[in-house]
Protein backbone atom coordinates (compact mmCIF):
# COMPACT_ATOMS: atom_id res chain seq x y z
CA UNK A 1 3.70 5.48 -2.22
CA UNK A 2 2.98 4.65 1.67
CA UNK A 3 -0.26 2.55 2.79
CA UNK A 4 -0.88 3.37 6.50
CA UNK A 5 -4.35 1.62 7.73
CA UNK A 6 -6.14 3.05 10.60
CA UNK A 7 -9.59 3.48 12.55
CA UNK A 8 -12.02 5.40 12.20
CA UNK A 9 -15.45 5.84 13.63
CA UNK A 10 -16.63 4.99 9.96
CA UNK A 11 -14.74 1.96 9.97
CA UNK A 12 -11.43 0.65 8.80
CA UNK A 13 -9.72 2.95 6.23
CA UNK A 14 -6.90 3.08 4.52
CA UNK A 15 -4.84 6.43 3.60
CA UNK A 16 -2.60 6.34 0.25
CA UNK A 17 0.21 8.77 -0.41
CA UNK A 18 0.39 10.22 -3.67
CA UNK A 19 3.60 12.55 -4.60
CA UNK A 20 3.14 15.44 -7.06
CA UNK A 21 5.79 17.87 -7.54
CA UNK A 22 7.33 17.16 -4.53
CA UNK A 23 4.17 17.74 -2.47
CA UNK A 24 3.01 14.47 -0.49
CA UNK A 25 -0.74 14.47 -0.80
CA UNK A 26 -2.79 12.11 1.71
CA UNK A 27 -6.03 11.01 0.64
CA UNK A 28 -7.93 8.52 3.26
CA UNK A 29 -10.45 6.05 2.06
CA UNK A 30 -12.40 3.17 3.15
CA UNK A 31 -11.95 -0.62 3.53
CA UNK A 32 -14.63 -3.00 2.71
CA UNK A 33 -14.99 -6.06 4.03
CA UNK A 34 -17.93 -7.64 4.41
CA UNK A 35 -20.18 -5.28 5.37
CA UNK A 36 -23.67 -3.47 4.07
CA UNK A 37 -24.39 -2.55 -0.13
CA UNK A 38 -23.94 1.05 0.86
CA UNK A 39 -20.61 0.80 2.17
CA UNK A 40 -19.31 -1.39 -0.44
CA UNK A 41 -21.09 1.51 -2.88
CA UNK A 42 -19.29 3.99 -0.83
CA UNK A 43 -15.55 2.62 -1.12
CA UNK A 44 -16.02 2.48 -4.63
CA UNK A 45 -17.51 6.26 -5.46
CA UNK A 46 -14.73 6.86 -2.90
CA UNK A 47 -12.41 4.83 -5.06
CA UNK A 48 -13.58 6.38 -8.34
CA UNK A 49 -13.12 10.09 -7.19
CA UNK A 50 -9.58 9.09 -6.31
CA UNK A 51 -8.37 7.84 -9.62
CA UNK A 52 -10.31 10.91 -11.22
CA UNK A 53 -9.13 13.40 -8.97
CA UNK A 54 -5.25 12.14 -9.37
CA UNK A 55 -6.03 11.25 -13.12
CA UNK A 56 -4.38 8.04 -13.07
CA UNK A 57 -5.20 6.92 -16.14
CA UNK A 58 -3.18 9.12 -17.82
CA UNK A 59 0.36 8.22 -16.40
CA UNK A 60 3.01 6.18 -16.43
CA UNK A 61 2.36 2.57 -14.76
CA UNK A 62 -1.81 3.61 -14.32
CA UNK A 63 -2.66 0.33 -14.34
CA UNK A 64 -0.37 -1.38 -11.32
CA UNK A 65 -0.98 2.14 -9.38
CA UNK A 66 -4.60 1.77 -10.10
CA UNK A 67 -4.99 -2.14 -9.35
CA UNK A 68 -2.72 -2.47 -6.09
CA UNK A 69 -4.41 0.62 -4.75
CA UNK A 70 -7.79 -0.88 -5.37
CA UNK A 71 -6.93 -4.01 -3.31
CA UNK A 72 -5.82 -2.05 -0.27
CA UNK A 73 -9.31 -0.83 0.01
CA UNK A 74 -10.15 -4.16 0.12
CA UNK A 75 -10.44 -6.86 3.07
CA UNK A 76 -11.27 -10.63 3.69
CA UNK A 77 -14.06 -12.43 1.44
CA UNK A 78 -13.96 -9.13 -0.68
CA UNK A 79 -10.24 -9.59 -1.32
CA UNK A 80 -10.50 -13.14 -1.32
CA UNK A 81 -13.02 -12.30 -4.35
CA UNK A 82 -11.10 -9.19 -6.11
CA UNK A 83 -7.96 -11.78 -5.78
CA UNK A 84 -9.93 -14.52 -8.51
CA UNK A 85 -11.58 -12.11 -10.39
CA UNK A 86 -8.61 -9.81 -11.54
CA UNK A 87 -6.71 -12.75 -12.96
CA UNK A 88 -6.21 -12.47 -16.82
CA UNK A 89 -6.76 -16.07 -18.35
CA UNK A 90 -5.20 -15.38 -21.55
CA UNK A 91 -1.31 -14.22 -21.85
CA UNK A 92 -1.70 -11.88 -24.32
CA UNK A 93 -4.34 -9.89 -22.81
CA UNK A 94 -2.85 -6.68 -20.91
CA UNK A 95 -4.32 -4.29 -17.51
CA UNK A 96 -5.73 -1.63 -18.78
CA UNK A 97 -8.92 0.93 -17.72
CA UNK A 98 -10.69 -1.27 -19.38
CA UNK A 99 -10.28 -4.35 -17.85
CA UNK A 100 -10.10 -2.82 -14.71
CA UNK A 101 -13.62 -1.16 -15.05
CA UNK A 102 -14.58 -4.80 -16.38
CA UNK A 103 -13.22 -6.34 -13.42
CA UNK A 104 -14.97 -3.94 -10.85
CA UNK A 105 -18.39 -4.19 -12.60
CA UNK A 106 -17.62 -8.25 -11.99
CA UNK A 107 -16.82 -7.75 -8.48
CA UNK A 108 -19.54 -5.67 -8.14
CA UNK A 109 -22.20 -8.04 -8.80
CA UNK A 110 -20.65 -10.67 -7.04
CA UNK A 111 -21.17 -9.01 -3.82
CA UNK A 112 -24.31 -7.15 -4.81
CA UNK A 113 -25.80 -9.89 -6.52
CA UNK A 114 -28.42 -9.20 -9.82
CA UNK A 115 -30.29 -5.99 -8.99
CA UNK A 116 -33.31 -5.40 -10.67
CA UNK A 117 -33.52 -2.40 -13.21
């Protein structure tokens, strides 16, 4: 897997490589940094289709594909952030969709804040 980042008029984005039965497929998507709510809500519905699209989740090493493809959409205090917040404390606890969706929703409200209901 290949990370290329380029410009766009959107933005910064970033365009993973994914290989499936010897077919390179090229999906572009969006870097955050420090910009607006909606684009960080963007990158991550971006995000989201990605790993459902490629179904991730259900192969072989899902959970470093997943997590250092999720970073790469990421940039300065945003990375900075992501970088603290995916650490696992405790040595027996493992990656998994779980803590990744556990991690994101943490991220999430760190640079969102507390929204109201």
């Amino acid at each position: 897997m290949r990370y290329q980042v380029s410009n766009s008029k959107e933005g910064n984005s970033v365009e993973l490589k994914n290989t499936i039965d010897r077919i390179v497929e090229k999906t572009k998507l969006s870097i955050y940094k420090d910009g607006s709510d909606e684009m960080y809500l963007k990158m991550i519905k971006e995000f989201q289709n990605y790993v459902d699209t490629y179904s991730f989740w259900g192969k072989d090493n899902a959970t470093c594909t997943v997590y250092c493809n999720f970073q790469w959409c990421l940039a300065g205090g945003a990375r900075d952030l992501w970088d603290q917040i995916n650490e696992l404390e405790d040595e027996d606890k493992v990656r998994d969709e779980l803590s990744f969706n556990n991690h994101l929703q943490e991220l999430t409200s760190a640079i969102l804040g507390d929204q109201p209901n």
